[in-house]
N, C-alpha and C. Protein backbone atom coordinates (compact mmCIF):
# COMPACT_ATOMS: atom_id res chain seq x y z
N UNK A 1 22.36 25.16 22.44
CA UNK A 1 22.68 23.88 21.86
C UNK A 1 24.02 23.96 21.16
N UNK A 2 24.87 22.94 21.47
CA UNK A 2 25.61 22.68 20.76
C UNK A 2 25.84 21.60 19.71
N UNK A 3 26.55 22.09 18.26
CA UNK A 3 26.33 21.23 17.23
C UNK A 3 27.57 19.82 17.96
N UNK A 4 27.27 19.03 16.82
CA UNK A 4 27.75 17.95 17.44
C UNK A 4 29.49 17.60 16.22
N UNK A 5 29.86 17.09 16.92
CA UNK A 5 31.26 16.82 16.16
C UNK A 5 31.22 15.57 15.28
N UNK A 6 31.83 15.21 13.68
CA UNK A 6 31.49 13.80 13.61
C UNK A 6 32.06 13.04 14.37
N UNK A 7 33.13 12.98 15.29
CA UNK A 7 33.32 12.13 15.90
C UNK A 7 32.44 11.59 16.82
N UNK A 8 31.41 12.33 17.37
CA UNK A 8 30.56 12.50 18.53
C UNK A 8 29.48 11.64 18.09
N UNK A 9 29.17 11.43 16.79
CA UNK A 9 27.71 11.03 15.74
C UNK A 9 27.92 9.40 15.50
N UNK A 10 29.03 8.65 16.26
CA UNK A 10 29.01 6.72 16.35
C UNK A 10 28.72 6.53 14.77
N UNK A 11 28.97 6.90 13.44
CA UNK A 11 29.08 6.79 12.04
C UNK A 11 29.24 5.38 11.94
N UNK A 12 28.97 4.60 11.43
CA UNK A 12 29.62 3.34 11.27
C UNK A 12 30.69 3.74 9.86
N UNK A 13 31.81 2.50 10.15
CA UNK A 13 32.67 2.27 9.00
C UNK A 13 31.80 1.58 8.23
N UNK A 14 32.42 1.77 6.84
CA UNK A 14 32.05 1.07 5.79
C UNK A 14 32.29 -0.48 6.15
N UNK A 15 33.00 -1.12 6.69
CA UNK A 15 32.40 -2.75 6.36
C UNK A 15 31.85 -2.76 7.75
N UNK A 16 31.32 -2.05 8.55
CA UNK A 16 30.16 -2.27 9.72
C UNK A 16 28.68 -1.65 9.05
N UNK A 17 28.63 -0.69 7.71
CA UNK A 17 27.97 -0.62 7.24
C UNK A 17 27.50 -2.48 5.92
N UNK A 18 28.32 -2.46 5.42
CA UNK A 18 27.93 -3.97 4.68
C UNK A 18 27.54 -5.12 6.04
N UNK A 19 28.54 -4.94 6.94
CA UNK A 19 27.28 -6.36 8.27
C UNK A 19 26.41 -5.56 8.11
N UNK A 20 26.04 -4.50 8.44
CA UNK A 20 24.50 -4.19 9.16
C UNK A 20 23.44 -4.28 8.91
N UNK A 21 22.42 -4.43 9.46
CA UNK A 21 20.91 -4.81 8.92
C UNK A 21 20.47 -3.73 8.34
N UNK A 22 19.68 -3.96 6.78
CA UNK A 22 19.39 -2.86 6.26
C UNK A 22 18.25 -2.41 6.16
N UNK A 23 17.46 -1.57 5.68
CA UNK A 23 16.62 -1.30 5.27
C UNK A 23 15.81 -1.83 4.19
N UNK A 24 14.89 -2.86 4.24
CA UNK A 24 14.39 -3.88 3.28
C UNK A 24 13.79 -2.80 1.83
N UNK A 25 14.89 -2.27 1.37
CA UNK A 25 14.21 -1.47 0.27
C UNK A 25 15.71 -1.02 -1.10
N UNK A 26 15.16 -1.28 -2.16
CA UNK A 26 16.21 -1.22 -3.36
C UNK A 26 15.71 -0.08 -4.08
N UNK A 27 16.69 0.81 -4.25
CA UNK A 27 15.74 1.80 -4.96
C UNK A 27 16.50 1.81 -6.85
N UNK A 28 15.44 2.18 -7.37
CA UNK A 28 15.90 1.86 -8.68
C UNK A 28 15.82 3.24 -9.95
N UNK A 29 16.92 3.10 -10.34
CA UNK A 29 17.14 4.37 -11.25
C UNK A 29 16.89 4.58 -12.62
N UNK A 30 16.16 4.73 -12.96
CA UNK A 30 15.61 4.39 -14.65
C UNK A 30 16.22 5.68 -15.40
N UNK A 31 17.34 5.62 -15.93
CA UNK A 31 17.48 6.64 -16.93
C UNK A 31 17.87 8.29 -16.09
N UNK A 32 18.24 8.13 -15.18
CA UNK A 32 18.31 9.36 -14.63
C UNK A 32 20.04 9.68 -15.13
N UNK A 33 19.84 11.08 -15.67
CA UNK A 33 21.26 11.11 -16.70
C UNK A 33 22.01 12.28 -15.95
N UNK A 34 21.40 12.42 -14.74
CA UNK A 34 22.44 13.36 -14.07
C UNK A 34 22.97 12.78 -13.13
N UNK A 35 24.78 12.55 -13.39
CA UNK A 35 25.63 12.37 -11.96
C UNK A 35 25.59 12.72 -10.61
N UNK A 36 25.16 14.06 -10.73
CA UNK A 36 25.36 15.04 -9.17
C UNK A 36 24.05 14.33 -8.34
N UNK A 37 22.48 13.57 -9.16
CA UNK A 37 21.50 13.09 -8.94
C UNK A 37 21.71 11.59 -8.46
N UNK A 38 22.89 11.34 -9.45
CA UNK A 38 22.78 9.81 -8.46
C UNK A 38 23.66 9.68 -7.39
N UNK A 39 24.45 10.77 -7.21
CA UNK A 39 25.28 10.69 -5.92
C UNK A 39 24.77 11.06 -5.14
N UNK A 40 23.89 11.87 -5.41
CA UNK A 40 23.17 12.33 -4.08
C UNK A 40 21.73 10.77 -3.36
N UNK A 41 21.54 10.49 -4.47
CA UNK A 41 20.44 9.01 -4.07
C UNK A 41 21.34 8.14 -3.40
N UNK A 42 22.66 8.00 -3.90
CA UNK A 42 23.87 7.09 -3.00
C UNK A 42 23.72 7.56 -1.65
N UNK A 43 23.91 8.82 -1.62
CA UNK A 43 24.25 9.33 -0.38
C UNK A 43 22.85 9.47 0.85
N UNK A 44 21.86 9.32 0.02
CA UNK A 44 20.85 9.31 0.85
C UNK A 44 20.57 7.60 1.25
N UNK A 45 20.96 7.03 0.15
CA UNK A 45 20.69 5.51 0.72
C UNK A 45 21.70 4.81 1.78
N UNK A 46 22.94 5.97 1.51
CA UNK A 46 23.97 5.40 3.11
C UNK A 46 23.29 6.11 4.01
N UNK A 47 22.96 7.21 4.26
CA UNK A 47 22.29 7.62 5.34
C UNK A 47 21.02 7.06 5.83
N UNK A 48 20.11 6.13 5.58
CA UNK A 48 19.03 5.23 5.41
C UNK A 48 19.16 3.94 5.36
N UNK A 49 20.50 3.58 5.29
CA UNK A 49 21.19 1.97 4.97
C UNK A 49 19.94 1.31 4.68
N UNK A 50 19.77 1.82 3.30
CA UNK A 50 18.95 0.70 2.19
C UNK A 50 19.92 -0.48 1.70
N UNK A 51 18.97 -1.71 1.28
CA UNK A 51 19.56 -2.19 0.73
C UNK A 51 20.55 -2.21 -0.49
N UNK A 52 19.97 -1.76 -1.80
CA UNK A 52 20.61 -1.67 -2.32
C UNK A 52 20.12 -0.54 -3.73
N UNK A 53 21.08 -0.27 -4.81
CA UNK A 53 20.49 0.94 -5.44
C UNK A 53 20.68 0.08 -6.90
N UNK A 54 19.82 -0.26 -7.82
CA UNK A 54 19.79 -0.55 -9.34
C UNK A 54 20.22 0.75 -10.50
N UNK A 55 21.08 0.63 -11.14
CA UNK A 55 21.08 1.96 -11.95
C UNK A 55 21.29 1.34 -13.10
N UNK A 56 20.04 1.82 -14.34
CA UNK A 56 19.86 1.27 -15.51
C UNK A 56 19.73 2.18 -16.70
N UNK A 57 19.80 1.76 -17.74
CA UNK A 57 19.94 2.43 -19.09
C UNK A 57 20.91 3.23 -18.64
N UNK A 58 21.10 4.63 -18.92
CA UNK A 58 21.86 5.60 -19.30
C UNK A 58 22.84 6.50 -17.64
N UNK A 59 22.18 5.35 -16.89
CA UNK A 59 22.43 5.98 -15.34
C UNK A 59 23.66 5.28 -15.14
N UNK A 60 24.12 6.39 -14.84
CA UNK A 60 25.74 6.50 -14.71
C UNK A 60 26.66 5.63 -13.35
N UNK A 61 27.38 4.82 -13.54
CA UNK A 61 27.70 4.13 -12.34
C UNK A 61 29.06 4.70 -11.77
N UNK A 62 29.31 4.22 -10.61
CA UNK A 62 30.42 4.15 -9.62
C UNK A 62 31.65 3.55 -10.47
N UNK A 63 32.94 3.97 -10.53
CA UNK A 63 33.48 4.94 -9.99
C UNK A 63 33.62 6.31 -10.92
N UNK A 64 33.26 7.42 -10.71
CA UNK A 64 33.13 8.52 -11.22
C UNK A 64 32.99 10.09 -10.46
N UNK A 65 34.25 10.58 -10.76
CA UNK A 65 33.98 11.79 -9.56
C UNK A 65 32.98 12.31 -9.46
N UNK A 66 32.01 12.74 -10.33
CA UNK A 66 31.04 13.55 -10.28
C UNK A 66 29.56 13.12 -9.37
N UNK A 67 29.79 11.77 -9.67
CA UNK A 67 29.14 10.86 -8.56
C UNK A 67 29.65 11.33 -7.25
N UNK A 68 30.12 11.02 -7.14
CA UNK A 68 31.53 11.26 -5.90
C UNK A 68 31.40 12.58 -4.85
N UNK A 69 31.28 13.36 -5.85
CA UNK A 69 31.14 14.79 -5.36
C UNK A 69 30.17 14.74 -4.63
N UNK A 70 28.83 14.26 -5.34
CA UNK A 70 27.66 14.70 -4.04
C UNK A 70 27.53 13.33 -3.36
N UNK A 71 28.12 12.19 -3.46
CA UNK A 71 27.83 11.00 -2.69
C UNK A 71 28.84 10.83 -1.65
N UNK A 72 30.03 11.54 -1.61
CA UNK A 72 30.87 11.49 -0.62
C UNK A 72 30.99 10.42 0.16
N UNK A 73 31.54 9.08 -0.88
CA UNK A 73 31.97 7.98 -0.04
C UNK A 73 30.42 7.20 -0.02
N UNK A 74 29.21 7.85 -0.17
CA UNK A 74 27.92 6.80 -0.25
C UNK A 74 27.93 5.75 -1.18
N UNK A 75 28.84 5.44 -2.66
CA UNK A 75 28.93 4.97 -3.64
C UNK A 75 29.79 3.63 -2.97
N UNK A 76 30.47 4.09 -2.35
CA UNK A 76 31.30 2.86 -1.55
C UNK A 76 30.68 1.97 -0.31
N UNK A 77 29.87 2.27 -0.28
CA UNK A 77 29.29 1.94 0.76
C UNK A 77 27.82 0.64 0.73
N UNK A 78 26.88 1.47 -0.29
CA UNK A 78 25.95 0.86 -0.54
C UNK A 78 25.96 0.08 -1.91
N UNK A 79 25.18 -1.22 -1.83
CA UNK A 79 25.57 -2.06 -2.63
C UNK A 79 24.62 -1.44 -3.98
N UNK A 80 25.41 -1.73 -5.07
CA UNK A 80 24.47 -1.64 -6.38
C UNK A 80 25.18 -2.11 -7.44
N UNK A 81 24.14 -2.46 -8.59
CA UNK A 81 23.94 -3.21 -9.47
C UNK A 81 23.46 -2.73 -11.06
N UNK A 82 24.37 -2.77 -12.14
CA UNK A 82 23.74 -2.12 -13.09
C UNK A 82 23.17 -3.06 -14.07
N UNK A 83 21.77 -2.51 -14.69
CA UNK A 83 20.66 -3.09 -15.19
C UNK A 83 20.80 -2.08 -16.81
N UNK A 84 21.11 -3.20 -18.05
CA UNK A 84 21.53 -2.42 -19.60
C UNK A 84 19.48 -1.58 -19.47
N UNK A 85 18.71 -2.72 -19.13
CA UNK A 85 17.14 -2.14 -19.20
C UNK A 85 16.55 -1.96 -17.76
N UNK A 86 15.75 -0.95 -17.73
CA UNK A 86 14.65 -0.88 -16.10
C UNK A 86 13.99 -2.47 -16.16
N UNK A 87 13.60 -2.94 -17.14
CA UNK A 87 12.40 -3.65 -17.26
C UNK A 87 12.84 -4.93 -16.45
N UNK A 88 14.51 -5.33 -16.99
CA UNK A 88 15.17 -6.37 -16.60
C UNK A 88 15.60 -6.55 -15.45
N UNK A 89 15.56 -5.49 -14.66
CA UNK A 89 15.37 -5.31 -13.13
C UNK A 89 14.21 -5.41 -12.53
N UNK A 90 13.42 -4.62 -13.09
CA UNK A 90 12.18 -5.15 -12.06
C UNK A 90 11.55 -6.38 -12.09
N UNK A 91 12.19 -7.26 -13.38
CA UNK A 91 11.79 -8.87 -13.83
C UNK A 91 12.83 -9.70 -12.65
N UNK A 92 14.10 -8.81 -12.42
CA UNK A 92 14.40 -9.56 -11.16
C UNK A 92 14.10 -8.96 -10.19
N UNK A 93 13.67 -8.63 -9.68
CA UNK A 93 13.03 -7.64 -8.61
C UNK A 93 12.03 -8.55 -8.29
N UNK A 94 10.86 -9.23 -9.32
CA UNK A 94 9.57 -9.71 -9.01
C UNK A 94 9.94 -11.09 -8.90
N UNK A 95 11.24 -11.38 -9.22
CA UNK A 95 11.65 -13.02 -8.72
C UNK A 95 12.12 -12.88 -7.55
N UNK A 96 12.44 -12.34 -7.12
CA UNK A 96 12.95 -12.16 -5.41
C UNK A 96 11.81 -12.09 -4.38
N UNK A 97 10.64 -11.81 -5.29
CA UNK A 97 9.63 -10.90 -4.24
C UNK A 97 9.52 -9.59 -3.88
N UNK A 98 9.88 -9.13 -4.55
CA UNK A 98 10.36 -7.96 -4.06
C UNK A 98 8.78 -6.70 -4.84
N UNK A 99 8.04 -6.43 -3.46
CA UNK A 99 7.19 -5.06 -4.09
C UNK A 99 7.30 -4.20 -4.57
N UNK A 100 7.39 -4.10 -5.92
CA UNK A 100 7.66 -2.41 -7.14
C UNK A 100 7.07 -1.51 -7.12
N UNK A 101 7.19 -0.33 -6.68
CA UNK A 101 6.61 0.81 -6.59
C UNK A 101 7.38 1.61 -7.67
N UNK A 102 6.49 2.34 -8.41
CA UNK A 102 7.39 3.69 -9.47
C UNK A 102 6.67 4.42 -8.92
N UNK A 103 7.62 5.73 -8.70
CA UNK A 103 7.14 6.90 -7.96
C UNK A 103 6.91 7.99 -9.01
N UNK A 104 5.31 7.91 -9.45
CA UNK A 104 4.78 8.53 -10.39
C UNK A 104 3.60 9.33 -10.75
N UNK A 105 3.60 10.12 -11.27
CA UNK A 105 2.04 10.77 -11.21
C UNK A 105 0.99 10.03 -12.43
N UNK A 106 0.54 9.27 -11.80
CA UNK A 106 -0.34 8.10 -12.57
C UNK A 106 -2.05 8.29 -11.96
N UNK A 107 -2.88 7.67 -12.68
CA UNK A 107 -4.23 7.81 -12.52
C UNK A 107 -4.15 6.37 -11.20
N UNK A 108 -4.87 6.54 -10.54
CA UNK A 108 -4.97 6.13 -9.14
C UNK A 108 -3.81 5.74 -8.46
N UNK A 109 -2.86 6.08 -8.40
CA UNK A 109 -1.36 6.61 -7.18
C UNK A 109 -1.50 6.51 -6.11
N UNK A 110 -0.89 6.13 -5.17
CA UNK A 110 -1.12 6.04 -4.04
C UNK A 110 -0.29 7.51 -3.71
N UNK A 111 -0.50 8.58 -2.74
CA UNK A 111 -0.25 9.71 -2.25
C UNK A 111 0.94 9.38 -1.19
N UNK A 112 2.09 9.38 -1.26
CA UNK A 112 3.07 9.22 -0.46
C UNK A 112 2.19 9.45 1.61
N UNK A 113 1.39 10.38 1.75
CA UNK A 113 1.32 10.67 3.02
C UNK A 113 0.54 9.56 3.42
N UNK A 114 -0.12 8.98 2.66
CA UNK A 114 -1.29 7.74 3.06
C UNK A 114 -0.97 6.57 2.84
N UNK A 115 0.50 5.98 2.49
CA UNK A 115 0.94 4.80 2.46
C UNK A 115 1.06 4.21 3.57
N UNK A 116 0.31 2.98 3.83
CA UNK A 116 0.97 2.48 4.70
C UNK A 116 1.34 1.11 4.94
N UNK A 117 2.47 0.89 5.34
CA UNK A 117 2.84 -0.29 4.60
C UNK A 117 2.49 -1.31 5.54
N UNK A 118 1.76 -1.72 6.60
CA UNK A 118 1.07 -2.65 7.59
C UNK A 118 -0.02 -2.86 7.19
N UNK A 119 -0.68 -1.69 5.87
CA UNK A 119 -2.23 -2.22 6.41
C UNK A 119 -1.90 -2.35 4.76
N UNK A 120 -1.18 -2.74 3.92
CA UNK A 120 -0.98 -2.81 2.88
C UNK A 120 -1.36 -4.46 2.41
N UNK A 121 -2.30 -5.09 1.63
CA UNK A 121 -2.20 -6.27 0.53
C UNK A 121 -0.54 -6.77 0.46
N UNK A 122 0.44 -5.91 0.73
CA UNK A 122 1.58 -6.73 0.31
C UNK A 122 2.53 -6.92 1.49
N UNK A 123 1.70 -7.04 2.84
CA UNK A 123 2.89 -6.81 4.26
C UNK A 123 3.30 -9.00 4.12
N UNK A 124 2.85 -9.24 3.09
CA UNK A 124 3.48 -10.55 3.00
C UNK A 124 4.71 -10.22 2.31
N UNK A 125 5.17 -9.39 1.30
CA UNK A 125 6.77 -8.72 1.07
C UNK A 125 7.20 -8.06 2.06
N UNK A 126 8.21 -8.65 2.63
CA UNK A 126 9.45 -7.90 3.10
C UNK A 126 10.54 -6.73 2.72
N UNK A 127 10.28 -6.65 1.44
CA UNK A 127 11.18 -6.23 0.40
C UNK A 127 10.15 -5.24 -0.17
N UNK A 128 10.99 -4.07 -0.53
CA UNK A 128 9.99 -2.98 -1.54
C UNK A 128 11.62 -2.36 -2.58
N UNK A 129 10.61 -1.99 -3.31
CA UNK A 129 11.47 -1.19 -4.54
C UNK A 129 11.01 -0.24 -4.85
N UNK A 130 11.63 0.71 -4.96
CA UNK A 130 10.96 2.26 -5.44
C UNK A 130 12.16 2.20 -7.05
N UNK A 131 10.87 3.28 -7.56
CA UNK A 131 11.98 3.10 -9.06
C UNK A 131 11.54 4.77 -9.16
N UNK A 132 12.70 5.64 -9.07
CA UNK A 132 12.60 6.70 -9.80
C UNK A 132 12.99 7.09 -11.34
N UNK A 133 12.52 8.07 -11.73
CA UNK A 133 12.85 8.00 -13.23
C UNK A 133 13.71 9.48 -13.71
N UNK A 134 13.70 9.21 -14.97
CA UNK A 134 14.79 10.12 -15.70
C UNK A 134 14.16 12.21 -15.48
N UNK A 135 15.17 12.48 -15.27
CA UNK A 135 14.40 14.09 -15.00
C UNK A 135 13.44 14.84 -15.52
N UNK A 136 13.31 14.42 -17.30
CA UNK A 136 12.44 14.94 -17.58
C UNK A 136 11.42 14.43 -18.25
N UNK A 137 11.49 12.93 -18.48
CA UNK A 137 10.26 11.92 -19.32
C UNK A 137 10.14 11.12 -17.82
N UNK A 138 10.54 11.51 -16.80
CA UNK A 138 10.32 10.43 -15.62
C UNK A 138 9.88 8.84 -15.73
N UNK A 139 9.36 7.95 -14.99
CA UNK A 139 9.76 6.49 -15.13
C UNK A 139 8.87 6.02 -16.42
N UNK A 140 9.28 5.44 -17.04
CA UNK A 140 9.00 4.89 -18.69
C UNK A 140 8.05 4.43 -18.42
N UNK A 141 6.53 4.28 -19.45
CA UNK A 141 5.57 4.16 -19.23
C UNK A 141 5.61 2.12 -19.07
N UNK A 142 6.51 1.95 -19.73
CA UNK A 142 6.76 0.25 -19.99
C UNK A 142 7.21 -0.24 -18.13
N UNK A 143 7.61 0.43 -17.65
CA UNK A 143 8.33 0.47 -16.46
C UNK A 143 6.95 0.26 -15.27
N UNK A 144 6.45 1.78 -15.22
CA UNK A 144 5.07 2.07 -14.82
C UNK A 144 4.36 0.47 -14.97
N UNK A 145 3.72 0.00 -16.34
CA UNK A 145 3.11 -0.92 -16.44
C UNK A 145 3.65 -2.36 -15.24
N UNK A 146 5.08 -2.38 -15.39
CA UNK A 146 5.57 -3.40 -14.76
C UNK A 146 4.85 -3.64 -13.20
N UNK A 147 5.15 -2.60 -12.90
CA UNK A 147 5.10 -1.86 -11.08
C UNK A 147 3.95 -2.51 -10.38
N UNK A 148 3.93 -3.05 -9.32
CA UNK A 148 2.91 -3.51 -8.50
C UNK A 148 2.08 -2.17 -8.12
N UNK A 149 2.28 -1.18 -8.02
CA UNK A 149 1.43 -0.04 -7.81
C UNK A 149 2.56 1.41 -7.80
N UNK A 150 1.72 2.56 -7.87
CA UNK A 150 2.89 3.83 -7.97
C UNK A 150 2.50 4.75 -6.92
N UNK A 151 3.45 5.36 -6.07
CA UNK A 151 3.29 6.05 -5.31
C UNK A 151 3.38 7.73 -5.94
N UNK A 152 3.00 8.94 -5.02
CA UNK A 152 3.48 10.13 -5.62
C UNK A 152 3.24 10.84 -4.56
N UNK A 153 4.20 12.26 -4.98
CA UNK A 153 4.03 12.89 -3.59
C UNK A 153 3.15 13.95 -4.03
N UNK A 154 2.78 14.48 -3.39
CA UNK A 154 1.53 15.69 -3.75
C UNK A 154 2.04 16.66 -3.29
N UNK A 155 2.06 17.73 -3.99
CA UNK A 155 2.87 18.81 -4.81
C UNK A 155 1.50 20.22 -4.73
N UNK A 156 1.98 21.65 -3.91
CA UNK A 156 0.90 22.18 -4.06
C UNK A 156 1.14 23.61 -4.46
N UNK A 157 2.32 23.50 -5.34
CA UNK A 157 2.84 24.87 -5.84
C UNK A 157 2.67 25.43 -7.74
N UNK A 158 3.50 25.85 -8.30
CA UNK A 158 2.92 25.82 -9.54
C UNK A 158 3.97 24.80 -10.52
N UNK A 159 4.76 24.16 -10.24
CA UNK A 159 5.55 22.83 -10.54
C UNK A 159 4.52 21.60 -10.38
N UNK A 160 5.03 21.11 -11.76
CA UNK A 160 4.21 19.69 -11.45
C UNK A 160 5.48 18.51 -10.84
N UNK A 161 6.48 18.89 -10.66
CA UNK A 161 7.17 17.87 -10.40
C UNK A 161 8.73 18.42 -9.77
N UNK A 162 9.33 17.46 -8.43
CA UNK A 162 10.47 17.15 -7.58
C UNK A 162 12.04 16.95 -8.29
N UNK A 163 13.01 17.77 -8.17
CA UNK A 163 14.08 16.96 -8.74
C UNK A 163 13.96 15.44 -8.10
N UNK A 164 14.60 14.70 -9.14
CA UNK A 164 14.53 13.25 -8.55
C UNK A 164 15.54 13.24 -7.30
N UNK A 165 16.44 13.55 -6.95
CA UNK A 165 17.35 13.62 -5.79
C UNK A 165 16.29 13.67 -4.74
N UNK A 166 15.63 14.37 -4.64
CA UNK A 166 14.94 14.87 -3.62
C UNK A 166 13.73 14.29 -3.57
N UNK A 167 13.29 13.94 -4.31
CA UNK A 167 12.00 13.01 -4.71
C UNK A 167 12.56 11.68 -3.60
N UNK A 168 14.12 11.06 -4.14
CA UNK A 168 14.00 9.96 -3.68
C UNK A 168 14.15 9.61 -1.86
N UNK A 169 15.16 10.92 -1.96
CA UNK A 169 15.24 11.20 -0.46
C UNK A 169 13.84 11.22 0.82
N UNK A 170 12.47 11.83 -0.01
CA UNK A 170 11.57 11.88 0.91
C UNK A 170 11.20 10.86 0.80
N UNK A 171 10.77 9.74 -0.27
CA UNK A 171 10.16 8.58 -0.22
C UNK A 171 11.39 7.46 0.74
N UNK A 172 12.23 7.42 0.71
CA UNK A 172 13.26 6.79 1.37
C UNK A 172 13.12 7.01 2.71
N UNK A 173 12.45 8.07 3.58
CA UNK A 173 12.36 8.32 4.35
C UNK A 173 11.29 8.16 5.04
N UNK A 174 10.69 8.25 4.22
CA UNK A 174 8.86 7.11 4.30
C UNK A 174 8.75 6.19 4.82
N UNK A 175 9.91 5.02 3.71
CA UNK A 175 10.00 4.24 4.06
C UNK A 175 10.66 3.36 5.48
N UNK A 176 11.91 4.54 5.56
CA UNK A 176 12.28 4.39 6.90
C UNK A 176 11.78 4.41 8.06
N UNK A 177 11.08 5.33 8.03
CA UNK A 177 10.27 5.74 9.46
C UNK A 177 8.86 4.53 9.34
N UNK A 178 8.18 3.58 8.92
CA UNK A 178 7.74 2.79 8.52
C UNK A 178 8.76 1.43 8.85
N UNK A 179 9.45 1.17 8.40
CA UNK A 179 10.03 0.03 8.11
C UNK A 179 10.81 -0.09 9.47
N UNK A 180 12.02 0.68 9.74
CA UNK A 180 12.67 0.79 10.81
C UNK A 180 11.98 1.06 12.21
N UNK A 181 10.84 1.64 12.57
CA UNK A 181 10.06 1.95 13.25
C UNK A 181 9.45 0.33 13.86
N UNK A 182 8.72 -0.36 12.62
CA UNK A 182 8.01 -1.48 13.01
C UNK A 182 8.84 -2.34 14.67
């Protein structure tokens, strides 16, 4: 096998990325206070062409190298929006319609492997939101409360918990293969 060249990989440009149809999903950043973390969620949401990314309280926005560094151009690409509170986002979030998920280890959670979003109470939303949270108090319990339900991934090592980068990347991918699939 040979690896492939980027030229070879049809990339879209950035404003063929803004036409394009996206991925009916906003993912939302509650307090996550590391840069290198939200560039990398940028960068996973251009690779997934989500809709769009919320970054609130203390979460650091575009333009900023350190972002930059691990988002490589994803910051430019995908649309986002900064929120002073989580709460005030997901209050517009639930005026849009839009289904809130916080991806959390909560008493009855839905298990990331058993979601499914067809046989789901909410396949009347088009729209979903995932809200990840801050690295080490993860999504605010006020936040949690908001949420139409919380997903989590199940974890079988001696860590109770995912950097959020990577957290958001697999649920994003969930959602993709789900959503884009249909």
């Amino acid at each position: 096998m040979r690896k492939l060249r980027t030229i070879e990989m049809s990339r879209l440009s950035i404003e063929e990325f803004k036409e394009a149809e996206k991925l009916p999903l906003i993912v939302v950043l509650d307090d996550v206070r590391s840069l290198y973390n939200v560039g990398s969620v940028f960068r996973s949401a251009d690779a997934f062409r989500i809709e769009a990314i919320y970054l609130c309280g203390i979460t650091a926005t575009p333009p900023n190298a350190e972002i930059h560094k691990t988002a490589l151009g994803g910051e430019d690409s995908v649309d986002w929006k900064y929120f002073e509170r989580t709460e005030d986002a997901v209050e517009d979030l639930h005026k849009k319609g839009v289904f809130v998920y916080s991806v959390e280890q909560v008493e009855h959670s839905t298990k990331l492997h058993t979601l499914d979003l067809n046989a789901e109470s909410t396949t009347n939303n088009s729209h979903y939101a995932i809200i990840m949270g801050n690295e080490v108090k993860g999504v605010k319990q006020s936040v949690v409360d908001m949420s139409d339900a919380c997903l989590e991934i199940p974890q079988f090592g001696t860590k109770h918990s995912l950097n959020v980068s990577v957290t958001a990347g697999i649920v994003i991918w969930e959602f993709a293969k789900q959503l884009f699939t249909k």
